[in-house]
N, C-alpha and C. Protein backbone atom coordinates (compact mmCIF):
# COMPACT_ATOMS: atom_id res chain seq x y z
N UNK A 1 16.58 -31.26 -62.02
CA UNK A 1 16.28 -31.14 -60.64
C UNK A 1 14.94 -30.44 -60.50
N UNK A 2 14.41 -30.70 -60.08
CA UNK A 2 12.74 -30.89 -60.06
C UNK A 2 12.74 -29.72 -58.40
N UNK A 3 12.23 -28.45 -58.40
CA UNK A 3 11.58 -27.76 -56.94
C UNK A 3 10.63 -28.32 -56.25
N UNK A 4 10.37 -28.09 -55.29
CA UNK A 4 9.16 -28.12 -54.53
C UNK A 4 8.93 -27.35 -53.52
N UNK A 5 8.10 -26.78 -53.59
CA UNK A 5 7.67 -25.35 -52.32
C UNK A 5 7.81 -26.29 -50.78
N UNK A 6 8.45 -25.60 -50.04
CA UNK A 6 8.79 -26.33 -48.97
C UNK A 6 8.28 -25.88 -47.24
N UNK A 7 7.68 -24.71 -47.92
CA UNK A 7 6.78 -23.42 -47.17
C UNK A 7 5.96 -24.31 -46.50
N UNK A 8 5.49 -24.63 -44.91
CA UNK A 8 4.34 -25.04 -44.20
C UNK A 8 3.35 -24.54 -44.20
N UNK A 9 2.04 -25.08 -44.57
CA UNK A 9 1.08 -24.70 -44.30
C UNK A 9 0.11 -23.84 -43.30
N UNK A 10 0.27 -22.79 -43.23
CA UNK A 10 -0.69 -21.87 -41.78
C UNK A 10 -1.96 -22.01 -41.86
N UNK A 11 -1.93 -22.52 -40.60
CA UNK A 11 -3.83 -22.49 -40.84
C UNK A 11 -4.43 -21.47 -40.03
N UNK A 12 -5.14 -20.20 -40.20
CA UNK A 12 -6.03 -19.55 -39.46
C UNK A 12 -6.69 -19.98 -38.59
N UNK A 13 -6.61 -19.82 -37.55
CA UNK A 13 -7.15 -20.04 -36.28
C UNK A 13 -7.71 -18.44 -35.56
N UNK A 14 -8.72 -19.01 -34.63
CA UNK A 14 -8.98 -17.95 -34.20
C UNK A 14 -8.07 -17.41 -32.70
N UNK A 15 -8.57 -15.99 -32.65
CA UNK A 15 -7.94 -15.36 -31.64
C UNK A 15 -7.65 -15.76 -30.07
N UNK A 16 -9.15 -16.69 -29.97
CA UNK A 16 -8.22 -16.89 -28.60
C UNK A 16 -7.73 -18.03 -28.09
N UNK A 17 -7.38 -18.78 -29.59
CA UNK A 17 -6.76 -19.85 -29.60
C UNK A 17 -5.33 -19.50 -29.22
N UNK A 18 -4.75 -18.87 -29.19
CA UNK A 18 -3.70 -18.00 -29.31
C UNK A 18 -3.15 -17.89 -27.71
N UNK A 19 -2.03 -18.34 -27.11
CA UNK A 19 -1.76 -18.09 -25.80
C UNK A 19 -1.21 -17.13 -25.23
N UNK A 20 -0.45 -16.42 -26.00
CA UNK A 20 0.37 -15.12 -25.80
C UNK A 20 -1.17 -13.84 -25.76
N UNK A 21 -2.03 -14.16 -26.42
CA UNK A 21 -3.12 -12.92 -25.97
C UNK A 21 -3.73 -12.79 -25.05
N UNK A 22 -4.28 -14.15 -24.19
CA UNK A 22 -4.59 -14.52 -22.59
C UNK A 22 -3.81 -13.89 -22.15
N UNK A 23 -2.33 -14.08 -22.67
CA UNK A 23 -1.24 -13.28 -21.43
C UNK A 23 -1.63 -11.99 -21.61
N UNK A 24 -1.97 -11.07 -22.32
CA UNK A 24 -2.20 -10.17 -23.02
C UNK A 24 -3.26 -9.54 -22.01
N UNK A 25 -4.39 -10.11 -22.18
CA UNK A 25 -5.37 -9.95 -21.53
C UNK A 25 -5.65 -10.07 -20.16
N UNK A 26 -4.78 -10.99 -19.30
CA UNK A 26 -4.98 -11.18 -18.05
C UNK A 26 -4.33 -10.60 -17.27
N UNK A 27 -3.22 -9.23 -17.65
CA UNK A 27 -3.08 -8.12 -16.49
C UNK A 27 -4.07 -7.22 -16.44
N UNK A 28 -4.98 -6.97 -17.49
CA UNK A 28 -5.85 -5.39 -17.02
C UNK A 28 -6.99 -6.09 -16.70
N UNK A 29 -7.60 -7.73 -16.67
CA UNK A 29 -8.48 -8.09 -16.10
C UNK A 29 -8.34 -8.30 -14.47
N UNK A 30 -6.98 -9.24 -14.54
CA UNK A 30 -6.46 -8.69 -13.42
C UNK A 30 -6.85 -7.69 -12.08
N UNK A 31 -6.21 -6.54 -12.65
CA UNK A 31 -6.35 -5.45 -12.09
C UNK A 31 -7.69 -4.78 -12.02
N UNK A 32 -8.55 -5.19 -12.71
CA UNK A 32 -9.93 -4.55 -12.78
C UNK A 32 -10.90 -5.48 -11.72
N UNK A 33 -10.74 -7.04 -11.49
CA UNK A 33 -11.13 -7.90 -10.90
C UNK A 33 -10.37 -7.33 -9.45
N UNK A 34 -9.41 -6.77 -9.25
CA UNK A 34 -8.37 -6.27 -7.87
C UNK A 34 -9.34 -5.19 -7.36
N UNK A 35 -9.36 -4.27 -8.39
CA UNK A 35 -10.04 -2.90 -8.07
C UNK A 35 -11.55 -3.06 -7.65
N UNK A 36 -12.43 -4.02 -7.75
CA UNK A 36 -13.59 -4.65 -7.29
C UNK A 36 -13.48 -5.22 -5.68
N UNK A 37 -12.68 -6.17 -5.73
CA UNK A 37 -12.33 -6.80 -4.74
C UNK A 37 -12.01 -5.17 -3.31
N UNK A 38 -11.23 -4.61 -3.57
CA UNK A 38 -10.54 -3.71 -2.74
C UNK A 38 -11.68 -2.85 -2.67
N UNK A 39 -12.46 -2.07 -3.74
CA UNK A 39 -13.75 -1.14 -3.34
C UNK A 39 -14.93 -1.93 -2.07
N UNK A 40 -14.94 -3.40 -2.77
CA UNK A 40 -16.04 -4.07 -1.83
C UNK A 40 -15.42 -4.58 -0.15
N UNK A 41 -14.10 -4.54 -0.20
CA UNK A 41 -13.71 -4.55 1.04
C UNK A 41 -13.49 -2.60 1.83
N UNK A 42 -13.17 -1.68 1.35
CA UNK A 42 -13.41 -0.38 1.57
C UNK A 42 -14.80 -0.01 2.02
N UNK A 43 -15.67 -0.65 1.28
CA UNK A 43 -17.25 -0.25 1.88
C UNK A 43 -17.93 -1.18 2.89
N UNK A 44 -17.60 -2.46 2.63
CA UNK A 44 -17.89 -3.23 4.07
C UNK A 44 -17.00 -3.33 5.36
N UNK A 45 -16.14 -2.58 5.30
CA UNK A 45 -15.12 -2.96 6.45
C UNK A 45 -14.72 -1.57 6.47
N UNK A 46 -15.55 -0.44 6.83
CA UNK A 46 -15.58 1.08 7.37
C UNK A 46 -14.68 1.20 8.24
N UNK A 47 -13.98 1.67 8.67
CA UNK A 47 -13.17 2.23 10.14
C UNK A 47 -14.33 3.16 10.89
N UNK A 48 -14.06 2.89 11.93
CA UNK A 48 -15.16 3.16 13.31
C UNK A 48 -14.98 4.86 13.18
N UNK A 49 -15.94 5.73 13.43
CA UNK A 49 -16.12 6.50 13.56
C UNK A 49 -14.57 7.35 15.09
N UNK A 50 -13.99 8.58 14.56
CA UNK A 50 -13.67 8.87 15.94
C UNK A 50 -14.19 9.43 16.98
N UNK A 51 -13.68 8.93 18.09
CA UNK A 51 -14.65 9.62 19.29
C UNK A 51 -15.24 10.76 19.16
N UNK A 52 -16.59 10.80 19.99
CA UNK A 52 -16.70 12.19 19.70
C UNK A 52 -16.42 13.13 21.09
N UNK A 53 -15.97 12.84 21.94
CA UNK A 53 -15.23 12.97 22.85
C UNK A 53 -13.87 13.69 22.53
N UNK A 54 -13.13 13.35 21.48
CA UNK A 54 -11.74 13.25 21.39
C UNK A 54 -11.04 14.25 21.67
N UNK A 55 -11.61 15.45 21.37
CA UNK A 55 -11.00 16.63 21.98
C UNK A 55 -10.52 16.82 23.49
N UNK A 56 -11.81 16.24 23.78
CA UNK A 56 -11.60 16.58 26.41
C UNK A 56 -10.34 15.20 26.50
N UNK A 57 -10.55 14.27 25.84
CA UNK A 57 -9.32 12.90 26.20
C UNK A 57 -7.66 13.94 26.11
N UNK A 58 -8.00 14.34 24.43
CA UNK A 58 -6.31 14.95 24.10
C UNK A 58 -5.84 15.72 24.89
N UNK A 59 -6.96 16.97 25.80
CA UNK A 59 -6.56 17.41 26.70
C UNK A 59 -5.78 16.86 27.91
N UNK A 60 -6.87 15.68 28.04
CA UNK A 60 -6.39 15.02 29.61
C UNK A 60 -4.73 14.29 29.24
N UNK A 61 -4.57 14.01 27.97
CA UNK A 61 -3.41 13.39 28.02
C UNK A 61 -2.62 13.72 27.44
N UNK A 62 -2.60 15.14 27.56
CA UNK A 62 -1.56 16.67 27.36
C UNK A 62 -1.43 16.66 28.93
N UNK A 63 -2.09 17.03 29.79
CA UNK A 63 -2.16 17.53 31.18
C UNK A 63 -1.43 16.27 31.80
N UNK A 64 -1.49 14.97 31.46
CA UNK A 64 -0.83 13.79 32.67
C UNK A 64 0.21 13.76 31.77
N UNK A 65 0.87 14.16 30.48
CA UNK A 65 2.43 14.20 30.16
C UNK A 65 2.64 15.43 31.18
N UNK A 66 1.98 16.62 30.87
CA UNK A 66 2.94 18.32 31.25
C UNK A 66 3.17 17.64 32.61
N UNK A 67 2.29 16.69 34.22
CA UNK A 67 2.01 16.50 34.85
C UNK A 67 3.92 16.16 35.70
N UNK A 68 4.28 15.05 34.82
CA UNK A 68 5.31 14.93 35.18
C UNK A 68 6.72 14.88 34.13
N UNK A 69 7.24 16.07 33.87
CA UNK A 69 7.93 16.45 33.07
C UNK A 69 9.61 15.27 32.81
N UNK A 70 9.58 14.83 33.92
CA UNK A 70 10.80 13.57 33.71
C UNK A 70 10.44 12.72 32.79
N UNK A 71 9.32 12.25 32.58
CA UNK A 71 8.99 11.29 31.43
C UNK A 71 8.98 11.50 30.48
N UNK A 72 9.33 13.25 30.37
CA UNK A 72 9.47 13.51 28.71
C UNK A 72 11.15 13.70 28.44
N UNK A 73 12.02 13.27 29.39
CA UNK A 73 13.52 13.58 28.97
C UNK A 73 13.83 12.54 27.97
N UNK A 74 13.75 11.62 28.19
CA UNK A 74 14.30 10.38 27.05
C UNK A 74 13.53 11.07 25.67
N UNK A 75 12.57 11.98 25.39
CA UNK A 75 11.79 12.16 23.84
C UNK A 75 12.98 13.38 23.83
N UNK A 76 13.37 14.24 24.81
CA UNK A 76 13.89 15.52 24.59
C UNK A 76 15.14 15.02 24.07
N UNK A 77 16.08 14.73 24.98
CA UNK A 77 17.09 14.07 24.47
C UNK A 77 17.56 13.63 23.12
N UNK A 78 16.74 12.51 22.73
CA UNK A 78 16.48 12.26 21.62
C UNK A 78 16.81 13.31 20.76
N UNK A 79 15.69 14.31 20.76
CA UNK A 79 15.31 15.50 19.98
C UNK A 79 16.84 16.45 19.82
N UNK A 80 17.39 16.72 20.98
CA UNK A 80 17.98 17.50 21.04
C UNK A 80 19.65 16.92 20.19
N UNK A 81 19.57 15.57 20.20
CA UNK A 81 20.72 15.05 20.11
C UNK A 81 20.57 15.00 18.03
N UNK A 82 19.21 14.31 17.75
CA UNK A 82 19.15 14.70 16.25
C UNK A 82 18.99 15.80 15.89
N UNK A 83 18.96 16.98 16.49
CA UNK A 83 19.17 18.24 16.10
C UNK A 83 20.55 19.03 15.87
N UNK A 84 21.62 18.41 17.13
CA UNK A 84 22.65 19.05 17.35
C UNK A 84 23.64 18.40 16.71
N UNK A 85 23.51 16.60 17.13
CA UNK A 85 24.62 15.72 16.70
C UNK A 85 25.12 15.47 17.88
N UNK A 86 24.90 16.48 18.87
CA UNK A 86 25.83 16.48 20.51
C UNK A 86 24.85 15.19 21.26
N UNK A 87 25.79 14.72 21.76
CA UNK A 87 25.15 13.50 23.01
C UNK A 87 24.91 14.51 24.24
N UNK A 88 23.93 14.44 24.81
CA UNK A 88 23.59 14.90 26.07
C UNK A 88 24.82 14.28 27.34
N UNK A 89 25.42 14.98 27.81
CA UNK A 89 26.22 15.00 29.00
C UNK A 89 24.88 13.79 30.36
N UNK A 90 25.58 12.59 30.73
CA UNK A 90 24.95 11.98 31.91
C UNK A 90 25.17 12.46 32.95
C-alpha cells in the first residue's frame, strides 16, 4: 500500500487579500471618518450666540408668572403631590 501526502497546498497571499482584516479594519476607520464628519459639522453649524439681553427678558418673565399666581397651581400641585404622594383635595 503505497502513501500519499494528502495535505492541500497553501498558497501565500497577501494581506489584504484577506476578508476578515477589512472587517478588521473598517470599525476604527469607521469611527475616525465619523469623528471628522461630526467636528466639521460642530464648526460650521455654531449655535447662535445668547441674547445679550437675557438677563432684563428672565426678569420680565419672572414678574408676568409672580403676576398671576393661579397659573402656577397646576406646577405646585404637581410638586406637592411628588413630594408627599398625597393628591391635593379639589
Amino acid at each position: 500500500m503505497q502513501h500519499t501526502n494528502m495535505t492541500p497546498a497553501t498558497e501565500s497571499r497577501p494581506w489584504w487579500r484577506y476578508g476578515h482584516v477589512w472587517l478588521v479594519i473598517a470599525g476604527p476607520v469607521l469611527v475616525v471618518v465619523a469623528s471628522f464628519i461630526t467636528a466639521y459639522l460642530a464648526i460650521v453649524g455654531q449655535d447662535p450666540v445668547v441674547d445679550e439681553d437675557y438677563y432684563r427678558k428672565g426678569l420680565a418673565i419672572n414678574k408676568t408668572l409672580s403676576d398671576n399666581p393661579a397659573s402656577l397651581a397646576p406646577a405646585k400641585e404637581a410638586r406637592n403631590h411628588a413630594a408627599t404622594g398625597v393628591k391635593a383635595p379639589q
